[in-house]
Protein backbone atom coordinates (compact mmCIF):
# COMPACT_ATOMS: atom_id res chain seq x y z
CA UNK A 1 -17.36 -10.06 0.24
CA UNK A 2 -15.96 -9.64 -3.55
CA UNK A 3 -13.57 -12.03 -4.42
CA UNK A 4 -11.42 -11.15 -7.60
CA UNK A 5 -10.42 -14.45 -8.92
CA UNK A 6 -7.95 -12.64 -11.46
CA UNK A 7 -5.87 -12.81 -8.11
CA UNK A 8 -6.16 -16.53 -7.07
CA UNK A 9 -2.77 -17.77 -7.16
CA UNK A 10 -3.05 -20.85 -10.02
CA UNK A 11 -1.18 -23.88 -8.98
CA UNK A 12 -1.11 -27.02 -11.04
CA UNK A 13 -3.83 -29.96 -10.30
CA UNK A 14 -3.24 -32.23 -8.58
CA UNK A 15 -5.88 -34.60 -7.52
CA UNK A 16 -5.71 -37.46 -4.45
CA UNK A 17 -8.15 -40.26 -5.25
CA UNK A 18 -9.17 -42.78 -2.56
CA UNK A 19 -11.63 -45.84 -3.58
CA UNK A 20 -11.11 -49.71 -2.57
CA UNK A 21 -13.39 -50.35 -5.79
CA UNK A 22 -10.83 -51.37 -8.33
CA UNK A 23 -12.10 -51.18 -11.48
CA UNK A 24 -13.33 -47.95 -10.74
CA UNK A 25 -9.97 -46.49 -8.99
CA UNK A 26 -8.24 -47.46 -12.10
CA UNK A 27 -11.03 -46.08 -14.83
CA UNK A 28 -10.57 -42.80 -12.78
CA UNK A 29 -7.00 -42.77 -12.87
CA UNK A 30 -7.25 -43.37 -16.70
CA UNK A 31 -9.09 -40.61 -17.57
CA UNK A 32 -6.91 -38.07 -15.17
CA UNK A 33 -4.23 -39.77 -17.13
CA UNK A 34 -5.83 -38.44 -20.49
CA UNK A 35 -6.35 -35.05 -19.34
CA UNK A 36 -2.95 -34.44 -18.55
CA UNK A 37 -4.49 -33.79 -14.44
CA UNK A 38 -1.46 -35.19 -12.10
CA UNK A 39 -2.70 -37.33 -9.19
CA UNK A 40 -2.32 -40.14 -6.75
CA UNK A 41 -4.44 -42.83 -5.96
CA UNK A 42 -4.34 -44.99 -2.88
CA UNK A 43 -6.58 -47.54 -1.02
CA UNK A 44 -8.00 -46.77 2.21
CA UNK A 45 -5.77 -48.71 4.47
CA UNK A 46 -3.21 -46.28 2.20
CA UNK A 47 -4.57 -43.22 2.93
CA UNK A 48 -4.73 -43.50 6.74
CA UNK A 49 -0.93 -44.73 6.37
CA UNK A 50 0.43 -42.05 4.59
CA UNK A 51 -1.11 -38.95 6.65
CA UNK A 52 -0.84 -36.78 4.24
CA UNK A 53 3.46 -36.54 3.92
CA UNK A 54 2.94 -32.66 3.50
CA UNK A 55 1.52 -33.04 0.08
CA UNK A 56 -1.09 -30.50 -0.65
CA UNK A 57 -4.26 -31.60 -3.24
CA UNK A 58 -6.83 -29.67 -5.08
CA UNK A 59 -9.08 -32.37 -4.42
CA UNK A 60 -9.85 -35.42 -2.88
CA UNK A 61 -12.39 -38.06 -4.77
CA UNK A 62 -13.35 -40.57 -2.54
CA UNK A 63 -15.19 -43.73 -3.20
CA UNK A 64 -16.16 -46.89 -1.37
CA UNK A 65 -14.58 -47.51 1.96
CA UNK A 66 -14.09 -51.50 2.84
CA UNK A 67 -13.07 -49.98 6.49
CA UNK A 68 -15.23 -49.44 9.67
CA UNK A 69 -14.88 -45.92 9.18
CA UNK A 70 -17.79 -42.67 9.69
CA UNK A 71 -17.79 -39.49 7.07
CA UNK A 72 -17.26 -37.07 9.76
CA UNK A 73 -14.42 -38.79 10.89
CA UNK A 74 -12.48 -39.15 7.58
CA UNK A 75 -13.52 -35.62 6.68
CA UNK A 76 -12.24 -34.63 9.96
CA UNK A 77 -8.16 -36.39 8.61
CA UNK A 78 -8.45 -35.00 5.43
CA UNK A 79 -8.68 -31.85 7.48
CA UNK A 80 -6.06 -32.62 9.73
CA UNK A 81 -3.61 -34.27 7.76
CA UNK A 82 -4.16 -32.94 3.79
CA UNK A 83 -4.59 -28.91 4.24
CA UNK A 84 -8.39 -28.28 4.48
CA UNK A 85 -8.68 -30.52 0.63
CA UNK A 86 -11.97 -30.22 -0.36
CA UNK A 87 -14.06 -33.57 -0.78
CA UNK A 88 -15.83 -34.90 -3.59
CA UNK A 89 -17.83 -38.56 -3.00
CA UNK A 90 -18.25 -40.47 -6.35
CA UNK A 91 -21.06 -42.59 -4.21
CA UNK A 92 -23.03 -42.06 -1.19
CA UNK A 93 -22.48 -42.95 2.21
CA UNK A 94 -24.75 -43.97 4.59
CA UNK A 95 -24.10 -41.28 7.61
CA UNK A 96 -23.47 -38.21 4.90
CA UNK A 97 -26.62 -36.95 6.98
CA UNK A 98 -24.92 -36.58 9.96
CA UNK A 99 -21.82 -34.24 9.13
CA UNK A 100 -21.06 -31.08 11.12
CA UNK A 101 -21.03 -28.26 9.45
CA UNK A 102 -17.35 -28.02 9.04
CA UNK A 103 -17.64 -30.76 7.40
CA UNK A 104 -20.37 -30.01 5.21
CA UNK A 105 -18.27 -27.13 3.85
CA UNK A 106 -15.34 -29.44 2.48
CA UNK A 107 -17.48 -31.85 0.97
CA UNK A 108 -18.09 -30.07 -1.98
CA UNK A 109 -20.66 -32.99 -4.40
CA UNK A 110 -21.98 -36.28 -3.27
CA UNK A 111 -22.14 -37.84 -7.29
CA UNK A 112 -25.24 -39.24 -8.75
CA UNK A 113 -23.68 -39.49 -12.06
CA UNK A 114 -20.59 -41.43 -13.48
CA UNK A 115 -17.74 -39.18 -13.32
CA UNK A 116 -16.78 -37.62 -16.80
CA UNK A 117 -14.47 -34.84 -18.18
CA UNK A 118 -16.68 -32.39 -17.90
CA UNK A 119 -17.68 -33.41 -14.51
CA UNK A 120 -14.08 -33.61 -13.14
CA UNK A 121 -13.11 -30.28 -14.95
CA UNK A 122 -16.03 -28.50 -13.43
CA UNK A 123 -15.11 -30.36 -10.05
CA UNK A 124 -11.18 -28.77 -10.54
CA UNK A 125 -12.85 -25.25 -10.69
CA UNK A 126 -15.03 -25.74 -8.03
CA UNK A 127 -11.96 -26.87 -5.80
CA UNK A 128 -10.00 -24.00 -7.13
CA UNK A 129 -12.12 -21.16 -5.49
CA UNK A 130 -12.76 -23.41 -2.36
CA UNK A 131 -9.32 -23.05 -2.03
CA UNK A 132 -9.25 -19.45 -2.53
CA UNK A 133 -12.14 -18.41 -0.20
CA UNK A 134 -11.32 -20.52 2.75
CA UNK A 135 -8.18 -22.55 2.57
CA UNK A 136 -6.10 -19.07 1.50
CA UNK A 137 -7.96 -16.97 2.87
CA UNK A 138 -4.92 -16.90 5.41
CA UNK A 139 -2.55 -16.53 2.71
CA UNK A 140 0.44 -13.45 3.30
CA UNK A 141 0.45 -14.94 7.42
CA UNK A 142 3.65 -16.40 6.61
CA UNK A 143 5.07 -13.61 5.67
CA UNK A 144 5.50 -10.38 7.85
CA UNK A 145 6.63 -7.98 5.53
CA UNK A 146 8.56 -5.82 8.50
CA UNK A 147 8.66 -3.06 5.96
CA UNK A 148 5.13 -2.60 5.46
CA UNK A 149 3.22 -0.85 8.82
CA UNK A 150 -0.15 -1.41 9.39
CA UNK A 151 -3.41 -3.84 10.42
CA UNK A 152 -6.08 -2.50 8.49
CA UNK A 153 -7.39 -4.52 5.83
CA UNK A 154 -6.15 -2.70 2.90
CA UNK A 155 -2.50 -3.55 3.96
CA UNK A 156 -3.67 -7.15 4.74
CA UNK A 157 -5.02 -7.34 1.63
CA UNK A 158 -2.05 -5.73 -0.16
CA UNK A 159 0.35 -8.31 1.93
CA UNK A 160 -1.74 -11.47 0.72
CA UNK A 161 -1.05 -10.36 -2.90
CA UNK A 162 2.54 -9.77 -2.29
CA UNK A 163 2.76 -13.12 -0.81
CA UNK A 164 1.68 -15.36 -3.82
CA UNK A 165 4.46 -13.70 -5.85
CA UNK A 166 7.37 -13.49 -3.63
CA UNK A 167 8.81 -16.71 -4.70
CA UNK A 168 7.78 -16.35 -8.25
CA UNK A 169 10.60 -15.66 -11.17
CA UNK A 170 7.75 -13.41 -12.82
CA UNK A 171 8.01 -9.60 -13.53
CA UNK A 172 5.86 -7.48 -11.31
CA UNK A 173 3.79 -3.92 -11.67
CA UNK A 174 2.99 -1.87 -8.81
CA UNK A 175 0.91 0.73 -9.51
CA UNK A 176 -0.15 3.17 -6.45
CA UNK A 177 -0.15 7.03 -5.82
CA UNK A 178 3.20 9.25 -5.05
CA UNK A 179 4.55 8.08 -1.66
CA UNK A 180 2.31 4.98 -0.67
CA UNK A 181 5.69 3.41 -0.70
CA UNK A 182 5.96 0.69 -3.56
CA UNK A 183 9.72 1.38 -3.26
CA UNK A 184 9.28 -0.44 -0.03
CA UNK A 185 7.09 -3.33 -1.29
CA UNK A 186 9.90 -4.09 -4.36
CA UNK A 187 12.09 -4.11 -1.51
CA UNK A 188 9.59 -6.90 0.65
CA UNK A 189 9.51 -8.72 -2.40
CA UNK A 190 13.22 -9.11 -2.87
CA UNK A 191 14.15 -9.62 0.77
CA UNK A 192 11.49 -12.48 1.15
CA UNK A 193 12.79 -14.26 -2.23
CA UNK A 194 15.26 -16.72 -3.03
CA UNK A 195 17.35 -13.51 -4.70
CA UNK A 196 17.62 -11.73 -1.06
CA UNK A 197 21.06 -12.18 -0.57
CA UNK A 198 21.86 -10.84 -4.17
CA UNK A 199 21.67 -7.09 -5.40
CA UNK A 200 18.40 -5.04 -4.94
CA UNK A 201 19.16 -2.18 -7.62
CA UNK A 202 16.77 0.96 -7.82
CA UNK A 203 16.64 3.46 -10.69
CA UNK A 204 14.06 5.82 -11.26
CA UNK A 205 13.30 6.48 -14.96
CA UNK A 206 12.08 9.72 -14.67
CA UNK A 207 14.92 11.16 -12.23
CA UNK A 208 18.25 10.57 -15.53
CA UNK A 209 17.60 12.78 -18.61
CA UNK A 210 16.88 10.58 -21.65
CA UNK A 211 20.58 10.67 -23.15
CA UNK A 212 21.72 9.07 -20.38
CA UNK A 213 19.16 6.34 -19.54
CA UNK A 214 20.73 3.83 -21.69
CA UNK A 215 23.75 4.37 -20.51
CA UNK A 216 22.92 3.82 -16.85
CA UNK A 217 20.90 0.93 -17.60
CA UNK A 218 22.96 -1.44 -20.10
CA UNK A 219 26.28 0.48 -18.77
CA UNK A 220 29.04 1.90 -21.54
CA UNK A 221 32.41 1.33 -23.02
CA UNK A 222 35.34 3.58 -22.67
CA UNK A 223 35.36 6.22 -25.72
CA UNK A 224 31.65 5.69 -26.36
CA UNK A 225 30.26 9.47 -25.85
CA UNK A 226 32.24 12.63 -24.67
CA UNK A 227 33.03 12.27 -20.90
CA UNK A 228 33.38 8.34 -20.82
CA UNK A 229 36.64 7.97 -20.03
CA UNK A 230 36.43 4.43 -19.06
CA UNK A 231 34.04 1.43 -19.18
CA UNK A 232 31.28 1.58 -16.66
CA UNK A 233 28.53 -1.43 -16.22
CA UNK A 234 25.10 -0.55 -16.15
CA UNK A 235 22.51 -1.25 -13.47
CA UNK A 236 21.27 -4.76 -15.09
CA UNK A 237 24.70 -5.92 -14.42
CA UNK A 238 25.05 -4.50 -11.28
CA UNK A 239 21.59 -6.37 -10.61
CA UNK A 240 23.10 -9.30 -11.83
CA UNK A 241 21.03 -12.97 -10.19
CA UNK A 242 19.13 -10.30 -8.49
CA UNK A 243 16.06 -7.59 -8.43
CA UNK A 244 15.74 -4.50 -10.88
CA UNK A 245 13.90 -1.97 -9.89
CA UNK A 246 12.54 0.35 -12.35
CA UNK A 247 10.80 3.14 -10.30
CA UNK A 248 8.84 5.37 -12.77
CA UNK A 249 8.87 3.06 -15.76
CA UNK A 250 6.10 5.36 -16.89
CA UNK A 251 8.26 8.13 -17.34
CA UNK A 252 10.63 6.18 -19.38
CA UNK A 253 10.92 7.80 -23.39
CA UNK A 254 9.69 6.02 -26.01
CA UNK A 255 12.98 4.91 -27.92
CA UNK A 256 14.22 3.56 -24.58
CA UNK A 257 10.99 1.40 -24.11
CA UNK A 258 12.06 -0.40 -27.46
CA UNK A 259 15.52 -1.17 -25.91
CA UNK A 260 14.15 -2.40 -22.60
CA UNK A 261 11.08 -4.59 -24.46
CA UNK A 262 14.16 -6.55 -26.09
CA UNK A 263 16.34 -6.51 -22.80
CA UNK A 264 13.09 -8.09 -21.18
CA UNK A 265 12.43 -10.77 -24.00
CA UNK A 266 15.91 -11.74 -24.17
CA UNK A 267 17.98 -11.39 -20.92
CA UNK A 268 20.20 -9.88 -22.51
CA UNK A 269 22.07 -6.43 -24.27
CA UNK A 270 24.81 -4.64 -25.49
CA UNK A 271 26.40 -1.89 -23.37
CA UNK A 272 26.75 1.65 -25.16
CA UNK A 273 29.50 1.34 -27.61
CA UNK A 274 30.23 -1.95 -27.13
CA UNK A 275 30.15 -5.09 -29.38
CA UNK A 276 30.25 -7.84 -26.76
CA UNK A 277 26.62 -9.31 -25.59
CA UNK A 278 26.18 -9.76 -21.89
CA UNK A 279 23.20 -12.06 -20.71
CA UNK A 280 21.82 -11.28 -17.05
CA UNK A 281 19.72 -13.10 -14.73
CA UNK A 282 17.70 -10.61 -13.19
CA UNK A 283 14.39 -10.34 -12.10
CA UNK A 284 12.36 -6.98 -12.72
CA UNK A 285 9.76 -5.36 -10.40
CA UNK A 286 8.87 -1.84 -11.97
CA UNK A 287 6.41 0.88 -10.28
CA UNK A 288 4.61 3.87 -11.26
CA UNK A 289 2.05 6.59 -10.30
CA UNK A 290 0.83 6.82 -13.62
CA UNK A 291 -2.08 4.92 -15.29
CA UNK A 292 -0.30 2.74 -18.10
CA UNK A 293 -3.43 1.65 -19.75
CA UNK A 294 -4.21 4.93 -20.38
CA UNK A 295 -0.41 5.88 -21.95
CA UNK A 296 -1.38 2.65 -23.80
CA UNK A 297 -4.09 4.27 -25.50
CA UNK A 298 -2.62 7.46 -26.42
CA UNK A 299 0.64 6.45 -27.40
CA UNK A 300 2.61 7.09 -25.08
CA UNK A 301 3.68 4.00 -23.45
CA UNK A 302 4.11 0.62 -25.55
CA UNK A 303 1.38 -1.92 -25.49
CA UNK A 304 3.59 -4.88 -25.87
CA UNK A 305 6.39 -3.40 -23.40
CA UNK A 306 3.16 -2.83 -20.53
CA UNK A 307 2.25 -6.75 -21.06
CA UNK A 308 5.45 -7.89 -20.50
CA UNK A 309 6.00 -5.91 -17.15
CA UNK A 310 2.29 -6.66 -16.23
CA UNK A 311 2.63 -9.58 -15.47
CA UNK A 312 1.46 -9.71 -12.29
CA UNK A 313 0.11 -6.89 -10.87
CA UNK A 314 0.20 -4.98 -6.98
CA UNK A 315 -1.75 -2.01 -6.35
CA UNK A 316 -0.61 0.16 -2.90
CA UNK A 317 -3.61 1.37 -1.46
CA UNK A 318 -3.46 5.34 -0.21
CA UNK A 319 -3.67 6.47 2.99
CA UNK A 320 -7.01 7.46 2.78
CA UNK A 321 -7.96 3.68 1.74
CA UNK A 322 -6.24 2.84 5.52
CA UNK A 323 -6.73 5.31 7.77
CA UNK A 324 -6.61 3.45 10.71
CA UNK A 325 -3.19 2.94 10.20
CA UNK A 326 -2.41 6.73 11.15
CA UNK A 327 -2.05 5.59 14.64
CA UNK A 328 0.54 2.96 14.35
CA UNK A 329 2.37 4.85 11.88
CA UNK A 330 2.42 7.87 14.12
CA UNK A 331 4.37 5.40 16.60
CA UNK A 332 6.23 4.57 13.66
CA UNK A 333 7.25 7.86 12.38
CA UNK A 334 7.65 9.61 16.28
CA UNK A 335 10.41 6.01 17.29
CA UNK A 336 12.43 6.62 14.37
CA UNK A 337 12.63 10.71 14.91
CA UNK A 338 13.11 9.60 18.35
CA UNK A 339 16.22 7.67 17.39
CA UNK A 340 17.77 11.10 14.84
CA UNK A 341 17.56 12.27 18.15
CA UNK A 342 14.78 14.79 17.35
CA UNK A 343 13.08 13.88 20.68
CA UNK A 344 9.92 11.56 21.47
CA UNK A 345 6.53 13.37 20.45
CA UNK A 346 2.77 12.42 22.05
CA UNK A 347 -0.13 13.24 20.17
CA UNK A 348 -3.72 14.01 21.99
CA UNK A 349 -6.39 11.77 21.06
CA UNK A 350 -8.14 15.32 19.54
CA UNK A 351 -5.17 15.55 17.40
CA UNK A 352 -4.92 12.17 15.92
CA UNK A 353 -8.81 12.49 15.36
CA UNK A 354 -7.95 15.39 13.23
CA UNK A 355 -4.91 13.86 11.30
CA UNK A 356 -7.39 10.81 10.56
CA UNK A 357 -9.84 12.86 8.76
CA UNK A 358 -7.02 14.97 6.50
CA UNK A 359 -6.97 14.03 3.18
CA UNK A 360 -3.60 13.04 2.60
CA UNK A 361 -2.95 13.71 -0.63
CA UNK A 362 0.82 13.22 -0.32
CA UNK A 363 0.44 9.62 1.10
CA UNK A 364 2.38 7.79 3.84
CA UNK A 365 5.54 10.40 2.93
CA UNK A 366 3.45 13.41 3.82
CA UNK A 367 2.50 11.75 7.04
CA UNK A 368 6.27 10.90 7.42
CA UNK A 369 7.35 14.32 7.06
CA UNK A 370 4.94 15.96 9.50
CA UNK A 371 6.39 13.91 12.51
CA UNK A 372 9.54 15.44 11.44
CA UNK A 373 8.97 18.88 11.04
CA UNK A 374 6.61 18.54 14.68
CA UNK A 375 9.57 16.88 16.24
CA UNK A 376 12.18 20.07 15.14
CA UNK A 377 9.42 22.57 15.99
CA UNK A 378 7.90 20.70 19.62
CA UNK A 379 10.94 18.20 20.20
CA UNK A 380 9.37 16.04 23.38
CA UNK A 381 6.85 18.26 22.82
CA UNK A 382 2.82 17.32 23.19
CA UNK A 383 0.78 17.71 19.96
CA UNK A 384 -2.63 18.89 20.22
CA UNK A 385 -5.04 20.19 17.08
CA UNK A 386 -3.35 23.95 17.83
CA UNK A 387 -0.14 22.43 17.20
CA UNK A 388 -0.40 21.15 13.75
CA UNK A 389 -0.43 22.94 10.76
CA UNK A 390 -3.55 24.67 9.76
CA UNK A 391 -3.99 22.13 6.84
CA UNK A 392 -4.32 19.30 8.85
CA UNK A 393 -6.77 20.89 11.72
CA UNK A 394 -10.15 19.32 11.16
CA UNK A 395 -11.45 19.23 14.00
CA UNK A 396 -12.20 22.12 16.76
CA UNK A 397 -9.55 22.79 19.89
CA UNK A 398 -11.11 20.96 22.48
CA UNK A 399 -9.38 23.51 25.23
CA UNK A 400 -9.00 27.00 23.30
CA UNK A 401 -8.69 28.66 27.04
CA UNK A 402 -5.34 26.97 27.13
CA UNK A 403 -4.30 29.14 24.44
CA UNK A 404 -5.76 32.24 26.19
CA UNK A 405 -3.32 34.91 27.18
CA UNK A 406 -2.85 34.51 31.02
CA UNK A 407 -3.32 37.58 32.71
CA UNK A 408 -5.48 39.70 35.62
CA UNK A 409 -8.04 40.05 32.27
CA UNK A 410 -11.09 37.94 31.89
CA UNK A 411 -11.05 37.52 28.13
CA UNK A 412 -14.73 36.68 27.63
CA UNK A 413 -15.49 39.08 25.14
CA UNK A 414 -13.19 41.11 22.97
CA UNK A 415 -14.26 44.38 25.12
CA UNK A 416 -10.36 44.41 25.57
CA UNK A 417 -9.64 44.49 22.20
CA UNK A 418 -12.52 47.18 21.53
CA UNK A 419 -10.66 49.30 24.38
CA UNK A 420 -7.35 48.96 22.47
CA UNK A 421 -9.21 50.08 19.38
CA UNK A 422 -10.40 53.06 21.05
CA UNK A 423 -7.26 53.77 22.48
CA UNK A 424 -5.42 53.80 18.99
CA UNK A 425 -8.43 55.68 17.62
CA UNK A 426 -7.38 58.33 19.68
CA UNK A 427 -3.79 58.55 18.25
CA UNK A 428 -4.91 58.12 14.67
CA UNK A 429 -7.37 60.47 14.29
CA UNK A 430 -5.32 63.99 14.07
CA UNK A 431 -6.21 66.59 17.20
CA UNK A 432 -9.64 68.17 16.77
CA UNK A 433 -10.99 65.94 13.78
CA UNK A 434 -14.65 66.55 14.32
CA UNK A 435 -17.39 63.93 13.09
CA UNK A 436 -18.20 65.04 9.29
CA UNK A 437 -21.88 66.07 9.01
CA UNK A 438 -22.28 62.91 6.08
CA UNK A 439 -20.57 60.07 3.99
CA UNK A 440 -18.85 58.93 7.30
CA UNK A 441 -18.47 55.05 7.04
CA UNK A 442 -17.87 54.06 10.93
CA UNK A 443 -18.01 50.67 9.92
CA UNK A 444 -15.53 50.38 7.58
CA UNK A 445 -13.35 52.97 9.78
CA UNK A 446 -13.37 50.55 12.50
CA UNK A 447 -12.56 47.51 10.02
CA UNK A 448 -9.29 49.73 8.66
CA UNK A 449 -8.07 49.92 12.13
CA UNK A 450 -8.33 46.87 12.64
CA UNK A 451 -6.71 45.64 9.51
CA UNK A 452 -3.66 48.01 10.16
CA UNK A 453 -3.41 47.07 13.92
CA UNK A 454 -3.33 43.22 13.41
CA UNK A 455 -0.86 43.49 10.55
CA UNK A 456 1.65 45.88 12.82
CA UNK A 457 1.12 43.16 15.08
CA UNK A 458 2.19 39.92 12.76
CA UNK A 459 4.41 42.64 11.77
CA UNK A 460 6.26 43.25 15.44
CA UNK A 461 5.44 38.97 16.50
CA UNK A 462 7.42 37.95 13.47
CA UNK A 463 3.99 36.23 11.60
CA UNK A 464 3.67 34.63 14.60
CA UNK A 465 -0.11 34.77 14.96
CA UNK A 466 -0.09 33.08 18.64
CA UNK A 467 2.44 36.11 19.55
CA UNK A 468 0.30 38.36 18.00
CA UNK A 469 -2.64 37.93 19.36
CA UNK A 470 -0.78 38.26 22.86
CA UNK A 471 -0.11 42.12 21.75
CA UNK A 472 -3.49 42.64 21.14
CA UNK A 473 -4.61 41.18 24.30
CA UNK A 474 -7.39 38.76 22.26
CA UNK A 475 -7.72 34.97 21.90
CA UNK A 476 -5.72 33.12 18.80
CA UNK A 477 -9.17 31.94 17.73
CA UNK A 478 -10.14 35.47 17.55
CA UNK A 479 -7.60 36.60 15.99
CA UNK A 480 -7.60 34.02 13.43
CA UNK A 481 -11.20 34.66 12.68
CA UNK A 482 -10.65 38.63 12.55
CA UNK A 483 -7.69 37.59 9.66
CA UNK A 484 -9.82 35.75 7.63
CA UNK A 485 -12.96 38.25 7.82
CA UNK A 486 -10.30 40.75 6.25
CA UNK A 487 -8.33 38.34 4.14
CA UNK A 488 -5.53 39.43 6.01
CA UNK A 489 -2.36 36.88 5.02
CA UNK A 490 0.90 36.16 6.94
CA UNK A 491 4.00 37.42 5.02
């Protein structure tokens, strides 16, 4: 497993040390003193007292114990009672041997050395991804994120970086292809936060022409263009102690970015034709489908406007990152037709096999808007492969003879259709036209008639190609194939 530590959430230090040896507790506390490293240091008899209080520690140095009291079993409270802290022993003990293997994981050094700066500062990193791998490793639990569906690990994942920023007053970048839905995690993010019961404002930069961008952002005053007939605010004071969401900050022009830099870097602006400055206290979440290192590079996006939004950044994974998702979002999707009143669909194990292997190049929207259109077309309906679209039909109809033509016919060969052929051959061919001696191309004869007889058919079915291939008396499958061998389009 890959751990990016670019992502573990940095907390400040703060170190629990435990020794009944005086003179060292208090050397120890000196030099934690000197490098600035917050801590608390308590006795033994302390330390079993306190049981933890809900303070959490990046580390926990222990020392010598005047108590009748094993390894394993103070390992074991730490544990318990201090959030998984990791151990460090600035001397040996005597049953260190013995430890489980739970507790051989916390206890991170037994010291042979006198404990140093370096030491301790190389100690703090060592507790740091400890902390990361195992004691976080639950991280993003807390939080359920109701607007985010799915269990497969790339939504986990994505959750688990949400939830180290929620409660953070830092600006956030999600980056992610068109219609994963990073609309809905700016929305998680403000709903979770201590802003959720103030505005969430959205604005996409790419959807208001230029000359009016800075007018719907920082608002205007009455008289300042043609058509402004009185004072409007914009959307940072409409977002006022609450979330800003720039969707398609990529998008934004140039001349704007230098306005918004400043807005960002000062909290605060001037609306359009206006004199008087307003400060706002809003917190800014932008998105974007576009890569903004790259608009870095060729100009097109400022360098020192991208830093300041990337401050922390999310990346939505794609659909095809989480496919096994399709299923639950299926539910998803086919509940919430159900309640437009668009009926309840039921998909066939062959057909979500087949949606799980399309490509998905729309994302979670495309997905969303399939269950729709099924719903108008089959409302209550049953979806099998036949009944989706030919786009998303990867695998092969497991029952094609339920899309036979029922009849007194055995359709198991196209003899029928041959017959029919025949039969129009007959009409086609003007009275007494005789075989010609040469040059006669049977083959492609037969291929005209066909062509001409399967488009009058789409023709009289209305493109239907099921209906169709009922005129002709041949399978769908057929059919289909026959179209394709002649490149034969619906119109």
């Amino acid at each position: 497993m890959t751990v990016i530590l670019a992502m573990i959430p940095l907390v400040r230090n703060k170190v629990i040390l435990v020794d009944d040896n005086e003179a060292r507790r208090l050397s120890i506390a000196n030099s934690l003193d000197f490098l600035n490293v917050r801590h608390e240091v308590l006795t033994f008899v302390e330390l079993l007292q306190s049981k933890g209080n809900g303070n959490r520690y990046s580390i926990a140095l222990i020392g010598d114990c005047s108590l009748p009291l094993s390894l394993n079993k103070l390992i074991q409270f730490i544990r318990d009672n201090f959030h998984n802290t990791p151990i460090c022993l600035l001397q040996s003990w005597n049953d260190s041997e013995k430890l489980t293997q739970s507790s051989q994981k916390q206890l991170l050094r037994v010291l042979t050395d006198k404990l140093n700066d370096d030491i301790l500062t190389d100690l703090l990193h060592e507790a740091q991804i400890y902390k990361a791998v195992r004691s976080d490793s639950k991280a993003g639990q807390n939080y359920l994120f109701p607007l985010l569906i799915g269990e497969s690990v790339a939504i986990e994942t994505l959750k688990k970086s949400m939830s180290k920023v929620v409660d953070r007053e830092v600006n956030v970048l999600i980056t992610g292809e068109s219609g994963t839905g990073k609309e809905l995690v700016a929305r998680s993010l403000h709903d979770l936060s201590t802003r959720a019961k103030q505005p969430f404002v959205p604005v996409n930069c790419g959807a208001i022409p230029e000359e009016l961008l800075e007018s719907e952002l920082f608002g205007h005053e009455k008289g300042a263009f043609t058509g402004a007939v009185s004072s409007r605010a914009g959307r940072f004071e409409m977002a006022n102690n609450g979330t800003l969401f720039l969707d398609e900050i990529g998008d934004m022009p140039l001349p704007m970015q230098v306005k918004m830099l400043r807005v960002l870097e000062e909290r605060c602006f001037q609306r359009v034709g206006g004199s008087k400055t307003i400060h706002v206290n809003v917190r800014i979440v932008a998105a974007t489908h576009r890569n903004l290192e790259e608009m870095v590079a060729s100009g097109a996006f400022r360098e020192d406007l991208f830093y300041r939004l990337n401050v922390y950044p999310i990346d939505v994974p794609s659909l095809r990152e989480r496919k096994s998702d399709i299923t639950i979002l299926l539910q998803h999707f086919v509940e919430r037709a159900c309640e437009q009143d668009l009926g309840k669909l039921k998909f066939k194990l062959s057909a979500i096999d087949s949606l799980e292997r399309h490509p998905w190049s729309g994302n979670v929207r495309e997905l969303s808007n399939l269950i729709e259109r099924l719903s108008i077309m089959y409302p209550d309906g049953v979806i099998g492969v036949s009944e989706l679209p030919l786009k998303c039909r990867h695998v092969n109809e497991p029952d094609p003879s339920r899309y036979q033509v029922q009849s007194d016919m055995h359709l198991e060969t196209d003899n029928h259709f041959i017959s029919v052929l025949e039969e129009a051959e007959q009409e086609i061919l003007l009275p007494g036209l005789e075989l010609p001696e040469r040059d006669f191309d049977l083959k492609g004869y037969v291929e005209q008639v066909e062509t001409s007889l399967i488009k009058q058919a789409l023709a009289k079915s209305n493109q239907v190609v099921a209906r169709a291939a009922t005129l002709l008396s041949i399978r769908r499958t057929t059919l289909v194939e026959k179209m394709r061998k002649y490149g034969i389009q619906r119109q």
